[in-house]
C-alpha atoms as a PDB file:
ATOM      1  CA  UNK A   1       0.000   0.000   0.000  1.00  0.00           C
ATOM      2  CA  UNK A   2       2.669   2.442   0.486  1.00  0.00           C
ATOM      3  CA  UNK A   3       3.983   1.790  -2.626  1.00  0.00           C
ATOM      4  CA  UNK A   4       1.352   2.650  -4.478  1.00  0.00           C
ATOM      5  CA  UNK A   5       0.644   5.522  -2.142  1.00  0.00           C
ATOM      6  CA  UNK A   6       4.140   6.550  -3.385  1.00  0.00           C
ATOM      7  CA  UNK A   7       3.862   6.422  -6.977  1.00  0.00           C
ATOM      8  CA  UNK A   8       0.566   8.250  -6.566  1.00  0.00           C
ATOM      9  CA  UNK A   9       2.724  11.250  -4.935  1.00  0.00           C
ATOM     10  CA  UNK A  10       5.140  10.693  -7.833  1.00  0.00           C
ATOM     11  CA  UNK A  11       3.137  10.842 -10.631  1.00  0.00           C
ATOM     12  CA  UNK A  12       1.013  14.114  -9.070  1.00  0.00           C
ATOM     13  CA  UNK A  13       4.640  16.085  -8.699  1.00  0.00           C
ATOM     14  CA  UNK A  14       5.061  15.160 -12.068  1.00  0.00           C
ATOM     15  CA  UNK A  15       2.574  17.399 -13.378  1.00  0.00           C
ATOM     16  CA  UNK A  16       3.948  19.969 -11.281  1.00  0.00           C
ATOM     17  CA  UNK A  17       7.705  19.881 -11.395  1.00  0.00           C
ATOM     18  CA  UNK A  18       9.284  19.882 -15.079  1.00  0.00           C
ATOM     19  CA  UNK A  19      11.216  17.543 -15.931  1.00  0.00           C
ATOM     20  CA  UNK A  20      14.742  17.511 -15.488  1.00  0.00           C
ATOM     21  CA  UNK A  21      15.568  15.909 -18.836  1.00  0.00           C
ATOM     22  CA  UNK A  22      13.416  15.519 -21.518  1.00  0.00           C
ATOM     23  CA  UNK A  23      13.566  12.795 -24.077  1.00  0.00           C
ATOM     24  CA  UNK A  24      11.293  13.046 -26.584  1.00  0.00           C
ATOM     25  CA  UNK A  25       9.945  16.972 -26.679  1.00  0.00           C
ATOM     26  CA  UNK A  26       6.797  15.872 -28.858  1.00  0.00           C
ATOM     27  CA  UNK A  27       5.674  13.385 -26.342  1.00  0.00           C
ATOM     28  CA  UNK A  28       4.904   9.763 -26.392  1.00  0.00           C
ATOM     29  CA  UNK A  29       4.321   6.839 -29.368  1.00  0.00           C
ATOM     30  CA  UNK A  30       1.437   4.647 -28.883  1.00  0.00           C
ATOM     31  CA  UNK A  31       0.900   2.579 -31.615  1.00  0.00           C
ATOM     32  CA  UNK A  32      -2.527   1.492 -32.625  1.00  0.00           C
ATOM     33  CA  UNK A  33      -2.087  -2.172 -34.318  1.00  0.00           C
ATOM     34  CA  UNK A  34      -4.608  -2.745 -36.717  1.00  0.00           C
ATOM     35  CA  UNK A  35      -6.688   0.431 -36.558  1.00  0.00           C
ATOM     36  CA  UNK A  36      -7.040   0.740 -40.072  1.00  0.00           C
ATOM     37  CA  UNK A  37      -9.449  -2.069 -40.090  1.00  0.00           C
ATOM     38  CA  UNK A  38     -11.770  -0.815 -37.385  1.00  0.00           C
ATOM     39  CA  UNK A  39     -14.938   1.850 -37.831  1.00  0.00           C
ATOM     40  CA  UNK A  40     -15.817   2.100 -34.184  1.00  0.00           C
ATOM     41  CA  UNK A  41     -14.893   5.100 -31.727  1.00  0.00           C
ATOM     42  CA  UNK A  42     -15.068   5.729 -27.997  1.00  0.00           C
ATOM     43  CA  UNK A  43     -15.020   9.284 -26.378  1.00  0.00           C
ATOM     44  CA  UNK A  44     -11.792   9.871 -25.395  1.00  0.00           C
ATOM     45  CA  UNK A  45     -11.167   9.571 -21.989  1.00  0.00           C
ATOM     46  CA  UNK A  46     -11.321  12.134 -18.863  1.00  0.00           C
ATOM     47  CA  UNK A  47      -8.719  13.446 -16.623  1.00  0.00           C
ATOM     48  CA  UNK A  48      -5.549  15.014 -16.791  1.00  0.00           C
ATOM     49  CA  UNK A  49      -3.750  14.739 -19.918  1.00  0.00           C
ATOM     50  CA  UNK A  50       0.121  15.872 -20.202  1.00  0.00           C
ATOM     51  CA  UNK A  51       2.994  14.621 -22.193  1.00  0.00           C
ATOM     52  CA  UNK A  52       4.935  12.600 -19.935  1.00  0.00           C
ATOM     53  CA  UNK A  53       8.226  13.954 -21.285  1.00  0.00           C
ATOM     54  CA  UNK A  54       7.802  17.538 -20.672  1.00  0.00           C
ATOM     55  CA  UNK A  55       5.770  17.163 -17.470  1.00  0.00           C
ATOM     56  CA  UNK A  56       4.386  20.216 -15.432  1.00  0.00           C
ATOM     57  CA  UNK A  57       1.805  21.279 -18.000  1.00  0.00           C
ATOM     58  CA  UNK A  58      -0.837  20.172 -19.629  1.00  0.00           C
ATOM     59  CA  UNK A  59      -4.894  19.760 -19.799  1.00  0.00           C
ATOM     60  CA  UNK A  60      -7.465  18.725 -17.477  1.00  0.00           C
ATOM     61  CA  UNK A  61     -11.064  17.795 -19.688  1.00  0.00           C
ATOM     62  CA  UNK A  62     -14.114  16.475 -19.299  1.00  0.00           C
ATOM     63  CA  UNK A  63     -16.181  15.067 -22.050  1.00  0.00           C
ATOM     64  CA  UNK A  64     -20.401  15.123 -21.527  1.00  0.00           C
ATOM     65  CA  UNK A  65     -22.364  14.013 -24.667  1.00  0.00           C
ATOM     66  CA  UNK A  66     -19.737  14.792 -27.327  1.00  0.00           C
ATOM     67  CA  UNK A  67     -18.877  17.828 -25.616  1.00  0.00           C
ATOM     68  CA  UNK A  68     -15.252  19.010 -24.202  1.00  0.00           C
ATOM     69  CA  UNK A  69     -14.575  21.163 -21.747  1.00  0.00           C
ATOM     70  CA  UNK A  70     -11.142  21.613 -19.502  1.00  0.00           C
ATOM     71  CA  UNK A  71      -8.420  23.448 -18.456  1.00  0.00           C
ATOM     72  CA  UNK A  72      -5.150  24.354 -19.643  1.00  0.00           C
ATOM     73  CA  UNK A  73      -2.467  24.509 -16.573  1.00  0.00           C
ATOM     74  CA  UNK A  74       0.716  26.138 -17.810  1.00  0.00           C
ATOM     75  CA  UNK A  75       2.855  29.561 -17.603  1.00  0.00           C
ATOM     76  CA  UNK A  76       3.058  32.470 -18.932  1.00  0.00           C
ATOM     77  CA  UNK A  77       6.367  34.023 -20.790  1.00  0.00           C
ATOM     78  CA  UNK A  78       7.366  35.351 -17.492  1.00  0.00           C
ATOM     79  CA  UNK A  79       7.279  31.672 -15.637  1.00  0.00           C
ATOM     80  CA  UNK A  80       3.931  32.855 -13.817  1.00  0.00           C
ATOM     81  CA  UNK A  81       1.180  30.170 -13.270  1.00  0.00           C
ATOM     82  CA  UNK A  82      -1.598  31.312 -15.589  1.00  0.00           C
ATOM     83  CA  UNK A  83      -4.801  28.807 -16.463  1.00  0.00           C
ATOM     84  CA  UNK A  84      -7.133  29.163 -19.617  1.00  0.00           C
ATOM     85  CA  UNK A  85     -10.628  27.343 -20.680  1.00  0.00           C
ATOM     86  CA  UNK A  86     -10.707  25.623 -23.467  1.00  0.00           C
ATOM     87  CA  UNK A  87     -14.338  24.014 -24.829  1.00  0.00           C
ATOM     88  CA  UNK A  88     -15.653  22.617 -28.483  1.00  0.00           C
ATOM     89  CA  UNK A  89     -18.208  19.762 -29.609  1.00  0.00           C
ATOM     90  CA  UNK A  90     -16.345  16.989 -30.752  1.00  0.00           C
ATOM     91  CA  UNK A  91     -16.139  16.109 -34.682  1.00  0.00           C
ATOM     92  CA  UNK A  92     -16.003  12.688 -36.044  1.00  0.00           C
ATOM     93  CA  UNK A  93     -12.726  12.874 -38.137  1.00  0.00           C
ATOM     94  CA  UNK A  94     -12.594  11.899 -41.355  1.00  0.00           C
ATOM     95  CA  UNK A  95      -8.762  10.861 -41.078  1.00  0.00           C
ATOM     96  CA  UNK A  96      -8.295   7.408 -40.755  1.00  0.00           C
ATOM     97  CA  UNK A  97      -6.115   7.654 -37.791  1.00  0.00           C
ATOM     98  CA  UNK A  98      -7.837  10.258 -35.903  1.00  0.00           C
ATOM     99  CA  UNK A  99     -11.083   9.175 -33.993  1.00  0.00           C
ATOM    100  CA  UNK A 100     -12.198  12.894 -33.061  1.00  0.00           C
ATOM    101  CA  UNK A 101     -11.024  16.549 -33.567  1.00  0.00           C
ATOM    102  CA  UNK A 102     -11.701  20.246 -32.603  1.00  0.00           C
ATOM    103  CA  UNK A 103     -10.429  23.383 -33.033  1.00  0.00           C
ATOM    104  CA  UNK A 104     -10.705  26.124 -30.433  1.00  0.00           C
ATOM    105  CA  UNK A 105      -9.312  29.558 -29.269  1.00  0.00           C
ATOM    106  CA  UNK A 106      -8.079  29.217 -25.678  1.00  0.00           C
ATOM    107  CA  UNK A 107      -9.966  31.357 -23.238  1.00  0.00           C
ATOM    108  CA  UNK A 108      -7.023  33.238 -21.092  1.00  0.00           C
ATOM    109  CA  UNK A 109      -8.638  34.445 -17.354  1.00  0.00           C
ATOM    110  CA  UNK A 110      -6.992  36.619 -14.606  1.00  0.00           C
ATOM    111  CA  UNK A 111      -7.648  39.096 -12.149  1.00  0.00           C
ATOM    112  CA  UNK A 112      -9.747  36.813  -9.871  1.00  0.00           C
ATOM    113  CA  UNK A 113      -9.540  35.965  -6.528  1.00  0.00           C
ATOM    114  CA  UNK A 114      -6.816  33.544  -4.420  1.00  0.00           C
ATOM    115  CA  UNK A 115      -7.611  30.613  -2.981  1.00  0.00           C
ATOM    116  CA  UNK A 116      -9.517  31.679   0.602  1.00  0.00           C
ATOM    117  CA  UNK A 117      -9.369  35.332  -0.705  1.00  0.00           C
ATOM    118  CA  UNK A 118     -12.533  37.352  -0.822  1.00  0.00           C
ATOM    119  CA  UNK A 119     -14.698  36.945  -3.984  1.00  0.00           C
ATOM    120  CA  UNK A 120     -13.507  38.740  -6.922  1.00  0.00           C
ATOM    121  CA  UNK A 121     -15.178  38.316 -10.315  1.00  0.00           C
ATOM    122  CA  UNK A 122     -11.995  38.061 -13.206  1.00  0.00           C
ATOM    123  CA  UNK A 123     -11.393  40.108 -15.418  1.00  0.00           C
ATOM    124  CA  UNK A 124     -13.573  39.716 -19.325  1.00  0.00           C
ATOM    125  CA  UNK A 125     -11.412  36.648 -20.755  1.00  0.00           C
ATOM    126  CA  UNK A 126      -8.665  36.954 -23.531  1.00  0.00           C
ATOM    127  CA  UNK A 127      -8.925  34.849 -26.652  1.00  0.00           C
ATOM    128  CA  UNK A 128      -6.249  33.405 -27.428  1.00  0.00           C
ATOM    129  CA  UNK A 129      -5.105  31.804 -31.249  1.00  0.00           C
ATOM    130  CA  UNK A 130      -6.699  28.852 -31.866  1.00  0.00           C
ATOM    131  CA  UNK A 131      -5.233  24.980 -31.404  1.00  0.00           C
ATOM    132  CA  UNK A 132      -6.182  21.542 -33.035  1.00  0.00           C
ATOM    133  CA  UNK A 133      -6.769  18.910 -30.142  1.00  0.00           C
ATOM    134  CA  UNK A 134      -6.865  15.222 -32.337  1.00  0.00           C
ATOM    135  CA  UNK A 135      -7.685  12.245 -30.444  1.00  0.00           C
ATOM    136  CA  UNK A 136      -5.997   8.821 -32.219  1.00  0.00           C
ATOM    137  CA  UNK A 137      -7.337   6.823 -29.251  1.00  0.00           C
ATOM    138  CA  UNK A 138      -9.415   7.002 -26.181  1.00  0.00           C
ATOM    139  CA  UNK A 139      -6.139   7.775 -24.221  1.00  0.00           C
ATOM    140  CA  UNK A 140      -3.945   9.312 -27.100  1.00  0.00           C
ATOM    141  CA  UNK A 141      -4.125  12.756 -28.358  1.00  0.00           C
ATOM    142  CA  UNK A 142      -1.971  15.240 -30.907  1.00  0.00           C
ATOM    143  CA  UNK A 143      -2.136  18.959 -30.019  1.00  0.00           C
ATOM    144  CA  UNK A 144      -1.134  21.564 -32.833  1.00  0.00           C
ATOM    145  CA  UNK A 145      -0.480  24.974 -31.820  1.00  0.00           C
ATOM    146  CA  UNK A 146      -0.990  28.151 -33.532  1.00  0.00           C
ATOM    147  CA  UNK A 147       3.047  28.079 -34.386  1.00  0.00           C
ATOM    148  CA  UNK A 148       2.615  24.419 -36.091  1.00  0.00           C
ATOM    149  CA  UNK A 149       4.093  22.560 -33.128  1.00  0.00           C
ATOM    150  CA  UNK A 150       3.312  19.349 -31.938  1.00  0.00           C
ATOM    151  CA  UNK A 151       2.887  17.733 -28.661  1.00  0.00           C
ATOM    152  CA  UNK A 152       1.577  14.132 -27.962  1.00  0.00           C
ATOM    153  CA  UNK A 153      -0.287  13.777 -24.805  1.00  0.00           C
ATOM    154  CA  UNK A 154      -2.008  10.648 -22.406  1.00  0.00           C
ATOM    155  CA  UNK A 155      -3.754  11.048 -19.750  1.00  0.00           C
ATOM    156  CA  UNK A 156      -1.963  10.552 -16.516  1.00  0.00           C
ATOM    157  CA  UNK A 157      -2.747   7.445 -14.222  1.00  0.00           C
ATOM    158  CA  UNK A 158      -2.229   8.162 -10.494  1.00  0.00           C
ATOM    159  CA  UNK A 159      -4.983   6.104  -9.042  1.00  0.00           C
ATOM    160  CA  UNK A 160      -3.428   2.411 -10.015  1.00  0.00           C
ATOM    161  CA  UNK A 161      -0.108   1.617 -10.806  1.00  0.00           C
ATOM    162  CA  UNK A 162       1.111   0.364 -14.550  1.00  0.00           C
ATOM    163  CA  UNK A 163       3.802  -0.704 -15.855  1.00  0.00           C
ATOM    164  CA  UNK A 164       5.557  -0.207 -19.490  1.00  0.00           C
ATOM    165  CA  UNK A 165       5.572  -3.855 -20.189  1.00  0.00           C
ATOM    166  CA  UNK A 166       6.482  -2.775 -24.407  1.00  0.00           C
ATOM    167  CA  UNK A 167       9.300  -0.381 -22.855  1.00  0.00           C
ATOM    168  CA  UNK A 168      11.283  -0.749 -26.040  1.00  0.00           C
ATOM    169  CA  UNK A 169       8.391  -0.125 -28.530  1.00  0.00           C
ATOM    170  CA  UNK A 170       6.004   2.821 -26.216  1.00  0.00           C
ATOM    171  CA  UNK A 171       6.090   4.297 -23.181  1.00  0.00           C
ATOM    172  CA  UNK A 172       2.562   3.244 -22.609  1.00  0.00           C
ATOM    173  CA  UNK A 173       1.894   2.060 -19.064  1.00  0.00           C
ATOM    174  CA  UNK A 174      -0.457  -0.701 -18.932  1.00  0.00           C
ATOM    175  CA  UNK A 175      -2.651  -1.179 -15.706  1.00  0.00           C
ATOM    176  CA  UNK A 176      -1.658  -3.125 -13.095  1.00  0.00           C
ATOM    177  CA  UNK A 177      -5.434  -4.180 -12.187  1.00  0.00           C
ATOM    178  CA  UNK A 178      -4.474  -5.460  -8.496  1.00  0.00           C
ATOM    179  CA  UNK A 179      -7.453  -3.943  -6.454  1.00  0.00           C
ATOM    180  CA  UNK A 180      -9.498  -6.092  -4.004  1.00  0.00           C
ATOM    181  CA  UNK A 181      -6.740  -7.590  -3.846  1.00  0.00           C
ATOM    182  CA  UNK A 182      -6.221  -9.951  -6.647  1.00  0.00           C
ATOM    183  CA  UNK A 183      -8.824  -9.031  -9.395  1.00  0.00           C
ATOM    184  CA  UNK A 184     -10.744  -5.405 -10.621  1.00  0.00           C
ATOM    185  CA  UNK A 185     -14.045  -5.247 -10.836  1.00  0.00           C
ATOM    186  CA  UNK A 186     -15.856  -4.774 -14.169  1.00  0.00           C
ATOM    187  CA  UNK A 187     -19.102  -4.804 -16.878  1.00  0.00           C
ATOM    188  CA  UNK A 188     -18.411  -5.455 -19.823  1.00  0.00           C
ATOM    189  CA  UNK A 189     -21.293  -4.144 -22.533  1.00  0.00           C
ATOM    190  CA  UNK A 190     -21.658  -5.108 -26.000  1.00  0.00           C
ATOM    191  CA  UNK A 191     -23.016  -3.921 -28.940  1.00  0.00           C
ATOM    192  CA  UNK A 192     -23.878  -5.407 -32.279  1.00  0.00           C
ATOM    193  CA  UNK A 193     -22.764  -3.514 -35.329  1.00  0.00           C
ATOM    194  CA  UNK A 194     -25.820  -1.158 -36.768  1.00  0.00           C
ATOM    195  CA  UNK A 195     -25.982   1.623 -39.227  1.00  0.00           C
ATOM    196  CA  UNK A 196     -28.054   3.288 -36.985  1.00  0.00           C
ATOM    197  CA  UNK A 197     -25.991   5.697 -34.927  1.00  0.00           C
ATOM    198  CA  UNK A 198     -27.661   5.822 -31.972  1.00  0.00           C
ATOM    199  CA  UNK A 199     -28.513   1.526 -32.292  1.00  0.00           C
ATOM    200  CA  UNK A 200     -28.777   0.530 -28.227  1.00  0.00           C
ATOM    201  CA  UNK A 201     -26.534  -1.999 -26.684  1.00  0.00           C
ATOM    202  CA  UNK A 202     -27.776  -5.363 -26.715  1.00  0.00           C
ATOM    203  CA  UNK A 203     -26.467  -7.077 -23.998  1.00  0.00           C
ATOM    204  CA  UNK A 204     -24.179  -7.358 -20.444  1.00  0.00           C
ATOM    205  CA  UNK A 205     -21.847  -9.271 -18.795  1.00  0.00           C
ATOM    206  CA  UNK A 206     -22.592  -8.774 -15.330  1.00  0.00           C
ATOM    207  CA  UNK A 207     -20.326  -8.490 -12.982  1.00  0.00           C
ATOM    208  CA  UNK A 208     -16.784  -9.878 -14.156  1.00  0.00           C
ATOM    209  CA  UNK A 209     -13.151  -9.535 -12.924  1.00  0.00           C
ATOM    210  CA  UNK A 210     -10.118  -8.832 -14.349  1.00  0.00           C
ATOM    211  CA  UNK A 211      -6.878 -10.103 -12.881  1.00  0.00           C
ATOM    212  CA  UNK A 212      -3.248  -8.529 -12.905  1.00  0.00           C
ATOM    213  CA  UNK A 213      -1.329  -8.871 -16.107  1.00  0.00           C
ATOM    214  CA  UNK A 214       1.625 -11.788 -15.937  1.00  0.00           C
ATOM    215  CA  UNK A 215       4.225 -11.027 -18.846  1.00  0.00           C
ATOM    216  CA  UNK A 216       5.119 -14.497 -20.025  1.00  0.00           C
ATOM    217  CA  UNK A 217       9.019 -14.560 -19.472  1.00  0.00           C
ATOM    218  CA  UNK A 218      10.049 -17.692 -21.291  1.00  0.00           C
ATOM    219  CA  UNK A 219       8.662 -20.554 -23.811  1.00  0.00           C
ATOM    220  CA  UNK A 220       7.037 -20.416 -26.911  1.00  0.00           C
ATOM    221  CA  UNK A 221       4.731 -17.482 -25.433  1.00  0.00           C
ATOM    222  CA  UNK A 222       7.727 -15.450 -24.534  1.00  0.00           C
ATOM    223  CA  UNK A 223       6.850 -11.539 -23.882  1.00  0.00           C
ATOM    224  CA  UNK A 224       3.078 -12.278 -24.201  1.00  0.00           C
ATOM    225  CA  UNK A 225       0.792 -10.135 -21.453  1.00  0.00           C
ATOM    226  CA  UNK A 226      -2.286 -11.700 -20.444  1.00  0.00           C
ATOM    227  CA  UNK A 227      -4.819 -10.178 -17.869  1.00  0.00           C
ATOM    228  CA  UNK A 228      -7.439 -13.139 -16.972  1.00  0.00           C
ATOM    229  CA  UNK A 229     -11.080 -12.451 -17.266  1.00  0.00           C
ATOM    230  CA  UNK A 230     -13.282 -14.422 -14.887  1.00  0.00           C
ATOM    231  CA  UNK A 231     -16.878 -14.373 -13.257  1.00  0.00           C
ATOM    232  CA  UNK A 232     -17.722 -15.520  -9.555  1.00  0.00           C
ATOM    233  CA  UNK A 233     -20.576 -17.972  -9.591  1.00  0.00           C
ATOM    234  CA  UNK A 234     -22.488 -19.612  -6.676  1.00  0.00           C
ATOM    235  CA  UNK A 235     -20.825 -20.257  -4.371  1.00  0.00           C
ATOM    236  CA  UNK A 236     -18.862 -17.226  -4.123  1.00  0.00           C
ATOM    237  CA  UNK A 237     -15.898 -18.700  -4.088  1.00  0.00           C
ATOM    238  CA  UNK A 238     -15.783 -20.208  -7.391  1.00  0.00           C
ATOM    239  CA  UNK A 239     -14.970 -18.664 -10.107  1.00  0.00           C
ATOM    240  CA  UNK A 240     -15.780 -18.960 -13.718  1.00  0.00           C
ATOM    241  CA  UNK A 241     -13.064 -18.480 -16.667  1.00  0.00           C
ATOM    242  CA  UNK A 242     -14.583 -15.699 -19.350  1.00  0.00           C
ATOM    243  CA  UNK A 243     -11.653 -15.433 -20.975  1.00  0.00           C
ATOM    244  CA  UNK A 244      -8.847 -13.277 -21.111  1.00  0.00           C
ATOM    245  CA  UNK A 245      -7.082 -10.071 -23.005  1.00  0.00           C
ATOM    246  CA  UNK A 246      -3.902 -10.898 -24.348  1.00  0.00           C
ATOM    247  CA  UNK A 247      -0.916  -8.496 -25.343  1.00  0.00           C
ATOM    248  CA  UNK A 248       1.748  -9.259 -27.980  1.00  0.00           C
ATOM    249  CA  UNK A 249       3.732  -7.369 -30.939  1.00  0.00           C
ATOM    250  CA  UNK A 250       2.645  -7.753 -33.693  1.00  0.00           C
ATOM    251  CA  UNK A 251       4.384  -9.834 -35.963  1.00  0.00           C
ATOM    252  CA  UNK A 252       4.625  -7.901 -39.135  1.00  0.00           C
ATOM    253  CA  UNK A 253       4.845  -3.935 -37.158  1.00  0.00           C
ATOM    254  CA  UNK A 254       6.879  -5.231 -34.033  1.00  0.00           C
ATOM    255  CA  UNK A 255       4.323  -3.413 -32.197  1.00  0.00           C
ATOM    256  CA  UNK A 256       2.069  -4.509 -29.342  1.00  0.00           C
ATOM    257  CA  UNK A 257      -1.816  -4.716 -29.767  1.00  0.00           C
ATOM    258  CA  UNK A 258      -4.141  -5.968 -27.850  1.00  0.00           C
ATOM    259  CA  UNK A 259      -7.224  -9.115 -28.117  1.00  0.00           C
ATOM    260  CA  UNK A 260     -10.140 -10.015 -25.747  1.00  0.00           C
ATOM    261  CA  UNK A 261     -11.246 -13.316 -26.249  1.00  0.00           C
ATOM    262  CA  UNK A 262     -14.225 -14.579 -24.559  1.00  0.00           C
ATOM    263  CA  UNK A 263     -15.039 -18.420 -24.489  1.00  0.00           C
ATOM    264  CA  UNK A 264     -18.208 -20.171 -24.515  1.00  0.00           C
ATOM    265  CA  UNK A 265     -20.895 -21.532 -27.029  1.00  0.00           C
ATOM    266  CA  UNK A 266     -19.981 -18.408 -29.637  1.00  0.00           C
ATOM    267  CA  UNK A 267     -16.842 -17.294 -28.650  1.00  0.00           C
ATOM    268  CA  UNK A 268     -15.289 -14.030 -29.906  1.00  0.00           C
ATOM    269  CA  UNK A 269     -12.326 -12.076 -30.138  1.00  0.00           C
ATOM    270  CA  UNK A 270     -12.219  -7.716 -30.006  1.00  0.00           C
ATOM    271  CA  UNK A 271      -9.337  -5.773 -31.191  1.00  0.00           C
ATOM    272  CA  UNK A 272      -8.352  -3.291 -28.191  1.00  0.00           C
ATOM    273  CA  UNK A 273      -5.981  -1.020 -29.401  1.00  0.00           C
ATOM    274  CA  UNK A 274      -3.235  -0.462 -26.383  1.00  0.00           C
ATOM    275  CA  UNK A 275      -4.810   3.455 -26.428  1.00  0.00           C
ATOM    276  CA  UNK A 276      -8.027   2.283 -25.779  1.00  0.00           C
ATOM    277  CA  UNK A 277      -7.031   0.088 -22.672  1.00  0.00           C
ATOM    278  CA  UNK A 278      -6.555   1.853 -19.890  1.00  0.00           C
ATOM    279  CA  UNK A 279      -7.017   2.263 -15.372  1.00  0.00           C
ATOM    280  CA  UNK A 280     -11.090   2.330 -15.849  1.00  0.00           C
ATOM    281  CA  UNK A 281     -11.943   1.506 -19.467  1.00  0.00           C
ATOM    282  CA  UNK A 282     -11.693  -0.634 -22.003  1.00  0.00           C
ATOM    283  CA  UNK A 283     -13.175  -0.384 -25.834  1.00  0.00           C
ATOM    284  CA  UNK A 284     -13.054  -3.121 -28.406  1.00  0.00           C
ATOM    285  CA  UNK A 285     -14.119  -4.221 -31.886  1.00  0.00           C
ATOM    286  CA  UNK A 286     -14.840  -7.407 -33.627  1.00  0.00           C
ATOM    287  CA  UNK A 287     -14.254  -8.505 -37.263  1.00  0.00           C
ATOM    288  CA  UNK A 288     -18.245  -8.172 -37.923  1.00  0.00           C
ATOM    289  CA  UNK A 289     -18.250  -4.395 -36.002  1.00  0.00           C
ATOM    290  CA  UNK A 290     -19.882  -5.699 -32.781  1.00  0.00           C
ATOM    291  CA  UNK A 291     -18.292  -3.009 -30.129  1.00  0.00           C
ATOM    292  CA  UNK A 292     -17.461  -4.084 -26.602  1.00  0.00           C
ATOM    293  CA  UNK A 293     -17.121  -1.552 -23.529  1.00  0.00           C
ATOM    294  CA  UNK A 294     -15.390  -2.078 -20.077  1.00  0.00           C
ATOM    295  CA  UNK A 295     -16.592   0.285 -17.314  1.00  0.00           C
ATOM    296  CA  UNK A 296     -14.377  -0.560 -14.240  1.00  0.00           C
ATOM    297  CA  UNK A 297     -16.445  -0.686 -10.864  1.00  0.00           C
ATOM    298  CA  UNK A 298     -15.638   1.098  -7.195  1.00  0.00           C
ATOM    299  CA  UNK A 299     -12.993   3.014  -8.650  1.00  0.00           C
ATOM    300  CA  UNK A 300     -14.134   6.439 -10.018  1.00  0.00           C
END
C-alpha cells in the first residue's frame, strides 16, 4: 500500500515539477495495431492529460455528450502560473487515424480571486489563437499549436499503478489491475454492429473480474501479457473463466496490440488497441463491427 501511495505522490509532482531531462519533446508513441481495419470510436477519456516527457503542463477535460470542456495549466512568458478554458463539440474525423477533432481559441482568465481570498469576479477573458486537439485513441491525443508545433499527450494514471511492459516499442503504461486484492471489478457491454448511430446496446456481462497482467518470461509465449477475465458464480468462491485479453507485438509492425477473447458456445475475439485500454476503461471491436465496452467498478 505504500507503494502505491508513493507512486501516486510521484506521478502528481510530475505534473507539477518539469522535468529535469526531456527525451522526446513531442511526447509519447502509442501505436494502434490494426486500426485501419476498425470503424468504431469511444469518447476519449477524462482526466488530466500531459505529455509525460515535458511534465508540469498540460490539460485537465471532461467530455459530456460529445462535448469538451477543460483546463489548460501552464505559464506564462514570465514563468507565472496562468490557467485558460478551453471548450468545443467533438467532430467525427474523417482521417483514418484520428477518432475525433476540434479546433478552439483558448480562453485566457486573470484578475480573480486567491484561494480563501474574498470573492472577486476576473477580469472579461482573452482569446487566445486557436489549437487543433486530435484524439488517435481514447487515451492518445496530438495537439497543434498556432506556431505548427506538436505535442503528444495521455492522460496521466495516479490512481493504479502500470507498468511499461512494451518499454522498447512505447512508453505506454499498462494497468496493473491489483485492487481487491487480486482481481478489478468490471461490466463489460456489447453492442452489435448497426448503421443506426444511436442503435442501443444489446447485452451485459454482469459483474466480471479482471486479474493482474503476468508477462510471459520464457517458452514459446515469450513476452506475451495476459490479464485473466473471470466471473464468480455460486458459491462465491468459485470462479468462472470468461476469458482473457492478451498483449503481444505484432508480428509484421513489431508493435504490441491488444485481443479479448471470450469463451463459450460463440466465442469471440475484439481488437483493443493499447490506447483504448486503460485504469477504468476498455473499448473493443470485432471482425463483424460488434463493439465491446469495459466500465471498471468502485474506482471512479
Amino acid at each position: 500500500m505504500k507503494g502505491l501511495i508513493k507512486f501516486w505522490y510521484i506521478a502528481l509532482l510530475s505534473l507539477v515539477f518539469p522535468a529535469t531531462a526531456l527525451i522526446a519533446q513531442e511526447g509519447p508513441f502509442v501505436p494502434c495495431v490494426g486500426c485501419e481495419d476498425l470503424t468504431q470510436v469511444p469518447f476519449p477519456e477524462p482526466g488530466a492529460w500531459y505529455n509525460p516527457d515535458q511534465s508540469g503542463t498540460g490539460f485537465s477535460l471532461e467530455f459530456q455528450n460529445g462535448i469538451m470542456a477543460g483546463y489548460y495549466f501552464g505559464y506564462d512568458v514570465t514563468g507565472e502560473p496562468e490557467w485558460t478554458v478551453v471548450t468545443s463539440r467533438l467532430t467525427r474525423s474523417e482521417q483514418p487515424d484520428v477518432m475525433w477533432e476540434l479546433e478552439v481559441e483558448p480562453n485566457r482568465f486573470t484578475g480573480g480571486n486567491c484561494l480563501g481570498c474574498p470573492y472577486q469576479a476576473p477580469n472579461a477573458p482573452e482569446v487566445l489563437p486557436p489549437i487543433r486537439i486530435e484524439f488517435l485513441q481514447r487515451a492518445y491525443a496530438r495537439v497543434t499549436l498556432n506556431d505548427g508545433s506538436v505535442q503528444f499527450m495521455v492522460p496521466i494514471m495516479y490512481g493504479e499503478a502500470g507498468i511499461a511492459y512494451f518499454n522498447e516499442q512505447t512508453p505506454w503504461l499498462f494497468p496493473k489491475l491489483v485492487a481487491d486484492p487480486v482481481f478489478s471489478l468490471w461490466t463489460l457491454v456489447f453492442k452489435e454492429f448497426s448503421e443506426e448511430e444511436f442503435a442501443p446496446w444489446t447485452w451485459s456481462s454482469g459483474i466480471v473480474m479482471i486479474g493482474d497482467g503476468v508477462l510471459v518470461t520464457n517458452g514459446p509465449s515469450k513476452g506475451l501479457l495476459s490479464y485473466s477475465v473471470v466471473q464468480p458464480v455460486h458459491p462465491p468462491e468459485v470462479l468462472l473463466s470468461l476469458g482473457n485479453i492478451s498483449c503481444s507485438l505484432d508480428e509484421a509492425l513489431g508493435e504490441p496490440g491488444c485481443i479479448l477473447q471470450l469463451f463459450g458456445i460463440n466465442p469471440i475475439e475484439f481488437k483493443i488497441p493499447i490506447g483504448n485500454f486503460t485504469d477504468s476503461r476498455i473499448f473493443g471491436e470485432a471482425a463483424d463491427g460488434t463493439m465491446v465496452q469495459g466500465f471498471r467498478l468502485q474506482y471512479d
